[in-house]
PDB file of N, CA and C in Angstrom:
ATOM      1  N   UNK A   1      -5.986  -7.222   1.266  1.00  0.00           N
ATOM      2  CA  UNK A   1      -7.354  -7.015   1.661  1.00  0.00           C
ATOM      3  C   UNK A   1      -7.515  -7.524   3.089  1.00  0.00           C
ATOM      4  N   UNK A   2      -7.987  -6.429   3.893  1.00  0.00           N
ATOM      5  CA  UNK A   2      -8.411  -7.396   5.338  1.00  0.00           C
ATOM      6  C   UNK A   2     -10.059  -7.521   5.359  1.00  0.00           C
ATOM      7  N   UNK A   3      -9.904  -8.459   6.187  1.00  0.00           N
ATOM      8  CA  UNK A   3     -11.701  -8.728   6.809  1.00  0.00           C
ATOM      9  C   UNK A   3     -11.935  -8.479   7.877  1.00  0.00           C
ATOM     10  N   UNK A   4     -13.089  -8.302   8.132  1.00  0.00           N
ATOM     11  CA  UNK A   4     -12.839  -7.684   9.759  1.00  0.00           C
ATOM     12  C   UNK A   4     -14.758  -7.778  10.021  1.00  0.00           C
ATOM     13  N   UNK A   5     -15.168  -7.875  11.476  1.00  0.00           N
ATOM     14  CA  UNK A   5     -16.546  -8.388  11.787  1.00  0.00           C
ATOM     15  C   UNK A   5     -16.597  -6.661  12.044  1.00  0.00           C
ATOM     16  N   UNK A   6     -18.332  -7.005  11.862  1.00  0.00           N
ATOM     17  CA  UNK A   6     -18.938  -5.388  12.069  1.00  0.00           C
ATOM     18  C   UNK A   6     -19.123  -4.530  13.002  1.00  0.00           C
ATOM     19  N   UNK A   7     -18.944  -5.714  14.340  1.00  0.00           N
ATOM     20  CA  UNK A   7     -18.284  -4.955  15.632  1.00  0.00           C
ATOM     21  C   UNK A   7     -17.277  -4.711  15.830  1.00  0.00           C
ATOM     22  N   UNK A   8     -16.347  -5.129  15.463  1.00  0.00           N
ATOM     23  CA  UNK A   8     -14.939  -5.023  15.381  1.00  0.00           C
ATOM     24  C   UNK A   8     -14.344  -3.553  14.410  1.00  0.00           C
ATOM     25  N   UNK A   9     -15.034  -3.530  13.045  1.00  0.00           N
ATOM     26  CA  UNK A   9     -15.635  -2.135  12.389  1.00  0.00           C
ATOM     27  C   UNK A   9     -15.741  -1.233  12.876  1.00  0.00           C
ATOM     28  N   UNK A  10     -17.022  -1.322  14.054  1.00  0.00           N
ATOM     29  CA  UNK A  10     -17.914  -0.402  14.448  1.00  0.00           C
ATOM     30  C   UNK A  10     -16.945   0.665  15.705  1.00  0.00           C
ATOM     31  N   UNK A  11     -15.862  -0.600  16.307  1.00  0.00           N
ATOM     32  CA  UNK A  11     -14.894  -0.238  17.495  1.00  0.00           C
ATOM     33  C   UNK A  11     -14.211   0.764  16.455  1.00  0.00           C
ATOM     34  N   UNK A  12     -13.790   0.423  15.485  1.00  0.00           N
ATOM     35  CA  UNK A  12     -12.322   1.214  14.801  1.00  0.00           C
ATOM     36  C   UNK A  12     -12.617   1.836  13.821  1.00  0.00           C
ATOM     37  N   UNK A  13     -13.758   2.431  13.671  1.00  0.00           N
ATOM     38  CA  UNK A  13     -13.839   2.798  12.282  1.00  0.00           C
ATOM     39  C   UNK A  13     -12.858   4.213  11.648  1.00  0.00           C
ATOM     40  N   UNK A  14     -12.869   5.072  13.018  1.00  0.00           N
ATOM     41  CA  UNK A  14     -11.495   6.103  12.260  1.00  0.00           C
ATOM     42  C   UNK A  14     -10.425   5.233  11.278  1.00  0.00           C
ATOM     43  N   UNK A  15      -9.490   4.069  12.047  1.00  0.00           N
ATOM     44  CA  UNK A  15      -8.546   3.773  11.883  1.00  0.00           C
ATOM     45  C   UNK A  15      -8.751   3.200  10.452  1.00  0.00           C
ATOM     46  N   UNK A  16      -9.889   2.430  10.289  1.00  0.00           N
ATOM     47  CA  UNK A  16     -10.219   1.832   9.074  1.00  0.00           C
ATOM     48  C   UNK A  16     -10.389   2.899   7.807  1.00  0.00           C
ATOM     49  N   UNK A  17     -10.515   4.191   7.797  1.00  0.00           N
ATOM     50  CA  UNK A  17     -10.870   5.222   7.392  1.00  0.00           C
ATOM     51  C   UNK A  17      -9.406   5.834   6.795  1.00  0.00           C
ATOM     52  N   UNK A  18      -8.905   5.601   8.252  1.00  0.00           N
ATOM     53  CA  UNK A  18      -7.429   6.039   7.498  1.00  0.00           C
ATOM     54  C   UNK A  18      -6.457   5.161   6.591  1.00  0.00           C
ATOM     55  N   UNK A  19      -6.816   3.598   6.948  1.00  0.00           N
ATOM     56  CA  UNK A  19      -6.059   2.561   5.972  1.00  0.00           C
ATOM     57  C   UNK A  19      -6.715   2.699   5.094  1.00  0.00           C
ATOM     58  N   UNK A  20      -8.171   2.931   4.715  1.00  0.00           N
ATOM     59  CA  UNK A  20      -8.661   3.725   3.151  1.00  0.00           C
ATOM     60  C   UNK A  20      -8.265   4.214   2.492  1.00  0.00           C
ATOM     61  N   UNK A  21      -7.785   4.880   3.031  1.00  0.00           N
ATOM     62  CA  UNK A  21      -6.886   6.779   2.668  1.00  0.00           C
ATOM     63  C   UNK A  21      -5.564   6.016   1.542  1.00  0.00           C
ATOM     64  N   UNK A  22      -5.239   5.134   2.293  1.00  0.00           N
ATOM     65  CA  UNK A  22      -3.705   4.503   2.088  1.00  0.00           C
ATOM     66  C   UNK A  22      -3.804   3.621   0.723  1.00  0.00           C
ATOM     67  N   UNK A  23      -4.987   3.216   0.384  1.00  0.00           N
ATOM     68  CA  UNK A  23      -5.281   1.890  -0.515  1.00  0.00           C
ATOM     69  C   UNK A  23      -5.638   0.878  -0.377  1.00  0.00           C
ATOM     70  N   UNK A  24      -5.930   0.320   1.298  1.00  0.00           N
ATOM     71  CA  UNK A  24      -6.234  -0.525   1.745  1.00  0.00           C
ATOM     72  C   UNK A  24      -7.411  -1.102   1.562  1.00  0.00           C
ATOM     73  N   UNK A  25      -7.860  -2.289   0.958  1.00  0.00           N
ATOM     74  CA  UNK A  25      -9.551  -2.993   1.038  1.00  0.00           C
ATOM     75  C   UNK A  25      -9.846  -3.675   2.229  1.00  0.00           C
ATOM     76  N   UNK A  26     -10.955  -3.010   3.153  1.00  0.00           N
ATOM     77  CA  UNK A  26     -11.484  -3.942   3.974  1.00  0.00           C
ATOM     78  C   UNK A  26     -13.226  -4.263   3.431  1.00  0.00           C
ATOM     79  N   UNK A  27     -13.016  -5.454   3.900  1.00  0.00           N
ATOM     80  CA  UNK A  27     -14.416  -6.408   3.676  1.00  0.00           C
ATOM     81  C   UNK A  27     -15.188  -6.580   5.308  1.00  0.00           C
ATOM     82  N   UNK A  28     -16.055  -5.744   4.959  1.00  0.00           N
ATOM     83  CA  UNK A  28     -16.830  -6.217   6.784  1.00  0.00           C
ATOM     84  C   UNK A  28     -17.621  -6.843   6.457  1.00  0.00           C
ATOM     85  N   UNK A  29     -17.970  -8.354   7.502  1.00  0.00           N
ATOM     86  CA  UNK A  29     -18.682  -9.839   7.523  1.00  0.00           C
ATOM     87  C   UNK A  29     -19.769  -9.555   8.728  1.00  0.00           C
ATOM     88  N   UNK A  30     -20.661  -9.823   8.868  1.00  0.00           N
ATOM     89  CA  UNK A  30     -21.665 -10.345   9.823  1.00  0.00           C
ATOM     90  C   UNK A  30     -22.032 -11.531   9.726  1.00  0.00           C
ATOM     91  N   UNK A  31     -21.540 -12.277  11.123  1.00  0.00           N
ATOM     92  CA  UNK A  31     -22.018 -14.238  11.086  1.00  0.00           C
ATOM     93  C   UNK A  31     -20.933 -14.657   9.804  1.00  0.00           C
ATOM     94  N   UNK A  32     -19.684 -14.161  10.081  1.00  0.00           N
ATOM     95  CA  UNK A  32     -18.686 -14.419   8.948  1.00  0.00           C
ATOM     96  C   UNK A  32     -19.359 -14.439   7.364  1.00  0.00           C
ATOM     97  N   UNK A  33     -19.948 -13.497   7.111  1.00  0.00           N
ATOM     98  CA  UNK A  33     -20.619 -13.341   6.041  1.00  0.00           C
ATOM     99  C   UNK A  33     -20.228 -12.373   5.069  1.00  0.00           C
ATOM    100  N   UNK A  34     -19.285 -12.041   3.937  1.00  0.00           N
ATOM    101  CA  UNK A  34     -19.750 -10.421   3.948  1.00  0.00           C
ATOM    102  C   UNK A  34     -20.793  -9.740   3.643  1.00  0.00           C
ATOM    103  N   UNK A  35     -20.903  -8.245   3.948  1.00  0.00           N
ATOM    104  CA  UNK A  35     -22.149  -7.972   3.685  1.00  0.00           C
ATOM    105  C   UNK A  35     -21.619  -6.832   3.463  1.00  0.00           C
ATOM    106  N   UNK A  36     -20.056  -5.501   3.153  1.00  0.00           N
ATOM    107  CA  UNK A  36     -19.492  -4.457   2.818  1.00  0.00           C
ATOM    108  C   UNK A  36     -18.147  -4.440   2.413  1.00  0.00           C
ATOM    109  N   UNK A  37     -17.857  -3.422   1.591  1.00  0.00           N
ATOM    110  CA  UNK A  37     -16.584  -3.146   1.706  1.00  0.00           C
ATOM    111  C   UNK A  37     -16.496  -2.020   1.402  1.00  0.00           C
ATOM    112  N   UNK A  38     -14.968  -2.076   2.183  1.00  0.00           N
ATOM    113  CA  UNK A  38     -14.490  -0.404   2.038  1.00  0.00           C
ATOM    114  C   UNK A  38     -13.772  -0.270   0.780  1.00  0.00           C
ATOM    115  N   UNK A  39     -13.363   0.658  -0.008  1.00  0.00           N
ATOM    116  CA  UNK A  39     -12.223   0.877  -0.784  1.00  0.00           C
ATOM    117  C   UNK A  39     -12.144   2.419  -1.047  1.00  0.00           C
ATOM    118  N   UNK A  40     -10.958   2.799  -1.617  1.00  0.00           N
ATOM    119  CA  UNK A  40     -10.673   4.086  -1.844  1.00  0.00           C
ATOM    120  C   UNK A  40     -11.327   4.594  -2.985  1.00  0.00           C
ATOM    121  N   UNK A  41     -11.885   5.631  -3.202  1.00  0.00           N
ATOM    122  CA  UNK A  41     -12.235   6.346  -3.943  1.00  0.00           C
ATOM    123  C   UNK A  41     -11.223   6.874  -5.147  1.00  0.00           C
ATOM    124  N   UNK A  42     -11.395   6.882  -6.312  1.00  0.00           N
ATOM    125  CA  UNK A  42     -10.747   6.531  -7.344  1.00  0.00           C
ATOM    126  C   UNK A  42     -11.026   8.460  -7.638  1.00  0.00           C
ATOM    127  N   UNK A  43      -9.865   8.985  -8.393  1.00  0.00           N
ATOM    128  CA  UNK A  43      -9.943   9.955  -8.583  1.00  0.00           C
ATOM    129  C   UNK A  43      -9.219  10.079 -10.156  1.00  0.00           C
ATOM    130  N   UNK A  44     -10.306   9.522 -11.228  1.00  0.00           N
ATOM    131  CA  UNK A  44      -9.548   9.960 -12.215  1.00  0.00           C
ATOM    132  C   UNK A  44      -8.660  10.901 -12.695  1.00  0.00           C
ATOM    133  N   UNK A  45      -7.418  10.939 -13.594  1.00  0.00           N
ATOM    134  CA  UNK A  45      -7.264  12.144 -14.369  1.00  0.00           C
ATOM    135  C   UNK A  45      -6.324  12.900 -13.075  1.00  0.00           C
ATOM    136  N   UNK A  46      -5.882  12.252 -12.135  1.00  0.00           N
ATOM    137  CA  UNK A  46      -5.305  13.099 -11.196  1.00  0.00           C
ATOM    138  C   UNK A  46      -3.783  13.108 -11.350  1.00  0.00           C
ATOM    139  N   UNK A  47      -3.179  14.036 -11.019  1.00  0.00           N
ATOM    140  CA  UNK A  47      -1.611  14.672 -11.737  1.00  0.00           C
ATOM    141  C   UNK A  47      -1.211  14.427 -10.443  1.00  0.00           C
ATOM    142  N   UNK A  48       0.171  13.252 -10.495  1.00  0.00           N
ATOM    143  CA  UNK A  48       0.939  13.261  -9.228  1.00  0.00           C
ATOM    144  C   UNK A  48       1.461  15.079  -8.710  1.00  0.00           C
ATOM    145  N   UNK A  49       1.805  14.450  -7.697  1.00  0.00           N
ATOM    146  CA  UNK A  49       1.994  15.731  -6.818  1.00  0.00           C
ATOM    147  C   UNK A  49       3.576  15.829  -7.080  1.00  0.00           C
ATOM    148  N   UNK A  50       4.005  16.484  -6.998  1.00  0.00           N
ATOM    149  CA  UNK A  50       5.727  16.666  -6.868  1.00  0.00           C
ATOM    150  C   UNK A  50       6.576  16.430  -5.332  1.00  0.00           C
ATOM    151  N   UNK A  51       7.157  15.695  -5.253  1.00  0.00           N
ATOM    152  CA  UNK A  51       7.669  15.111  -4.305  1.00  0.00           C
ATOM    153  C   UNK A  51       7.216  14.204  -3.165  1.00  0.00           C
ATOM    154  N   UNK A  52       5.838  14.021  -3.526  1.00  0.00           N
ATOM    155  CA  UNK A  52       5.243  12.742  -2.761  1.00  0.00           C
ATOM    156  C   UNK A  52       5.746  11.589  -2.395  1.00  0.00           C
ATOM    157  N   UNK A  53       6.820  10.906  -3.318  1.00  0.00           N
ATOM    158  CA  UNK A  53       7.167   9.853  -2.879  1.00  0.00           C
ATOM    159  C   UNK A  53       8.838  10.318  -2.470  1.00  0.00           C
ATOM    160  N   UNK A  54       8.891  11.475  -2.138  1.00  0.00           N
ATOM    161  CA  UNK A  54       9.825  11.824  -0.907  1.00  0.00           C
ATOM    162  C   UNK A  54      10.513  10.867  -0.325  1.00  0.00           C
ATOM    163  N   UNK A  55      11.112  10.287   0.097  1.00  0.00           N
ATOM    164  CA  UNK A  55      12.065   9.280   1.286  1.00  0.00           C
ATOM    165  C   UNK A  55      11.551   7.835   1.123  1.00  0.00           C
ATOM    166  N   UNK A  56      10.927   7.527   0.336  1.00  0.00           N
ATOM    167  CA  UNK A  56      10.420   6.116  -0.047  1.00  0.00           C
ATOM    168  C   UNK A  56      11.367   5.261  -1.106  1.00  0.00           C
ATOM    169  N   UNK A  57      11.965   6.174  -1.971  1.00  0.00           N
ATOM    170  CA  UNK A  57      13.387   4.969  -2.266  1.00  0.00           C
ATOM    171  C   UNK A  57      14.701   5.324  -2.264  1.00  0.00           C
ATOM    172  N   UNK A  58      15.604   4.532  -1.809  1.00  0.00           N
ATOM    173  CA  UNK A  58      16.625   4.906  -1.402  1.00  0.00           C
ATOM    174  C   UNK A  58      17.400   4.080  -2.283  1.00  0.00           C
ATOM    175  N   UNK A  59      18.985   4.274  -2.402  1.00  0.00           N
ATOM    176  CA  UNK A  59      19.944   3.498  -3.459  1.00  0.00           C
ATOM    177  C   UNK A  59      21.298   3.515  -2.580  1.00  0.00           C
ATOM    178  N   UNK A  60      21.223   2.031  -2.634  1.00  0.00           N
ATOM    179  CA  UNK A  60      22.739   1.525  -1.586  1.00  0.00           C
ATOM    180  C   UNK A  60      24.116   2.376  -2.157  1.00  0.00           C
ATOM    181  N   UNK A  61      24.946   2.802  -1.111  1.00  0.00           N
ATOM    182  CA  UNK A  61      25.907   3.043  -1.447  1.00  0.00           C
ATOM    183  C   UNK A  61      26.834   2.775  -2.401  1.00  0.00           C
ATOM    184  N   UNK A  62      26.710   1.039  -2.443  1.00  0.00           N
ATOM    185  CA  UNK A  62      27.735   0.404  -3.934  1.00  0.00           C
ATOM    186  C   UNK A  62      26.862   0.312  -5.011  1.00  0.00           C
ATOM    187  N   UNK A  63      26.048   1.280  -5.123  1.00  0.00           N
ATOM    188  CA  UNK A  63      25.136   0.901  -6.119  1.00  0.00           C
ATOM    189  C   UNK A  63      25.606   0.791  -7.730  1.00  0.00           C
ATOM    190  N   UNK A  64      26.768   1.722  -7.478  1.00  0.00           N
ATOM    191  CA  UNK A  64      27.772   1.679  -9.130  1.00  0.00           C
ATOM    192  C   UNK A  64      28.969   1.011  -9.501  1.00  0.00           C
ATOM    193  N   UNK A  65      28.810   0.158  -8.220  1.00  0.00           N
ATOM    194  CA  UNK A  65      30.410  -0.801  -7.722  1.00  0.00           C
ATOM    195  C   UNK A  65      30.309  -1.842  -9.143  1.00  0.00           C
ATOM    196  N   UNK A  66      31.370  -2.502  -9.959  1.00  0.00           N
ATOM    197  CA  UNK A  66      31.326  -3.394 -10.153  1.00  0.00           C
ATOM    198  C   UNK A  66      31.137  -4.580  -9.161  1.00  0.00           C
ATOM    199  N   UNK A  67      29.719  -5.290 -10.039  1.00  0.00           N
ATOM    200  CA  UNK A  67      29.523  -6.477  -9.929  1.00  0.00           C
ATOM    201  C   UNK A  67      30.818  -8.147  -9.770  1.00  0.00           C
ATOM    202  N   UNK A  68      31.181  -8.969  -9.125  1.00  0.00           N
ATOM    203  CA  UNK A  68      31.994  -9.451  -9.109  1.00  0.00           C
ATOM    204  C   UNK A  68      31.539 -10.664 -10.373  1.00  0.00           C
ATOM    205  N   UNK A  69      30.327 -11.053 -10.416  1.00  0.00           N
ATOM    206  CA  UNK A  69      29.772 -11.961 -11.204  1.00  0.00           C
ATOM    207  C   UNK A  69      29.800 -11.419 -12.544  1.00  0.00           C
ATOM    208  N   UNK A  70      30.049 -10.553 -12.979  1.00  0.00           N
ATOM    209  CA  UNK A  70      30.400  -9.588 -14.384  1.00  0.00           C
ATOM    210  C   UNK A  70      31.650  -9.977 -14.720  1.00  0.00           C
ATOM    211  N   UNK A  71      32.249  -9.998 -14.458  1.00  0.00           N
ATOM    212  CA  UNK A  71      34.170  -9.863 -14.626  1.00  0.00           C
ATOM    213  C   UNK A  71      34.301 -10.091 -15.712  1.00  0.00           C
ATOM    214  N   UNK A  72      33.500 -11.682 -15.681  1.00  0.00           N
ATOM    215  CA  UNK A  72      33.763 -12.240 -17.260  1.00  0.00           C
ATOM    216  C   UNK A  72      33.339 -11.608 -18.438  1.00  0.00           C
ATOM    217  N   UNK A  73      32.511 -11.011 -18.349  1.00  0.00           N
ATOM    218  CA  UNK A  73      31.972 -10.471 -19.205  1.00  0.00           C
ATOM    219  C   UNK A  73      32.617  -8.606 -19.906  1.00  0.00           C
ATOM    220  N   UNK A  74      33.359  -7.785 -18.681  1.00  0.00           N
ATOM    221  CA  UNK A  74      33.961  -7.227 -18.910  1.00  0.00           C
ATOM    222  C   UNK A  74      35.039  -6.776 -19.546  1.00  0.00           C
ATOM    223  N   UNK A  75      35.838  -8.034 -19.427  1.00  0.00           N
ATOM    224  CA  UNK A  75      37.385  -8.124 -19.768  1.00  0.00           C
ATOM    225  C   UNK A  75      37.346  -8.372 -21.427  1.00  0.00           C
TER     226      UNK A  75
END
């Protein structure tokens, strides 16, 4: 969650709009107060998309290597 003052808001609000988009909570304060927040809009009932999480996980090369801390347990 970030916080952020209402001028500071008022300068960026695209950008804040787009960390929305993302999942991001901002809390805007006046006189370090809060007095808003942002959050994403919740879209029940919604069916992932197919291939959205595209290039987001990856698997190390030795990923099927024996373990050296196994041994014992192998033999």
């Amino acid at each position: 969650m970030t916080t952020m003052a209402i001028e500071q808001a008022q300068e960026n609000f695209a950008k804040l709009i787009d960390d929305v988009t993302l999942g991001e909570h901002i809390v805007i304060t006046r006189n370090h107060v809060p007095i808003a927040e942002l959050i994403p809009v919740t879209h029940p009932n919604q069916k992932p998309v197919f291939g959205s999480a595209k290039g987001m996980i990856s698997i190390s090369e030795d990923f099927d290597a024996p373990m050296d801390d196994f041994q014992d347990y192998t033999a």
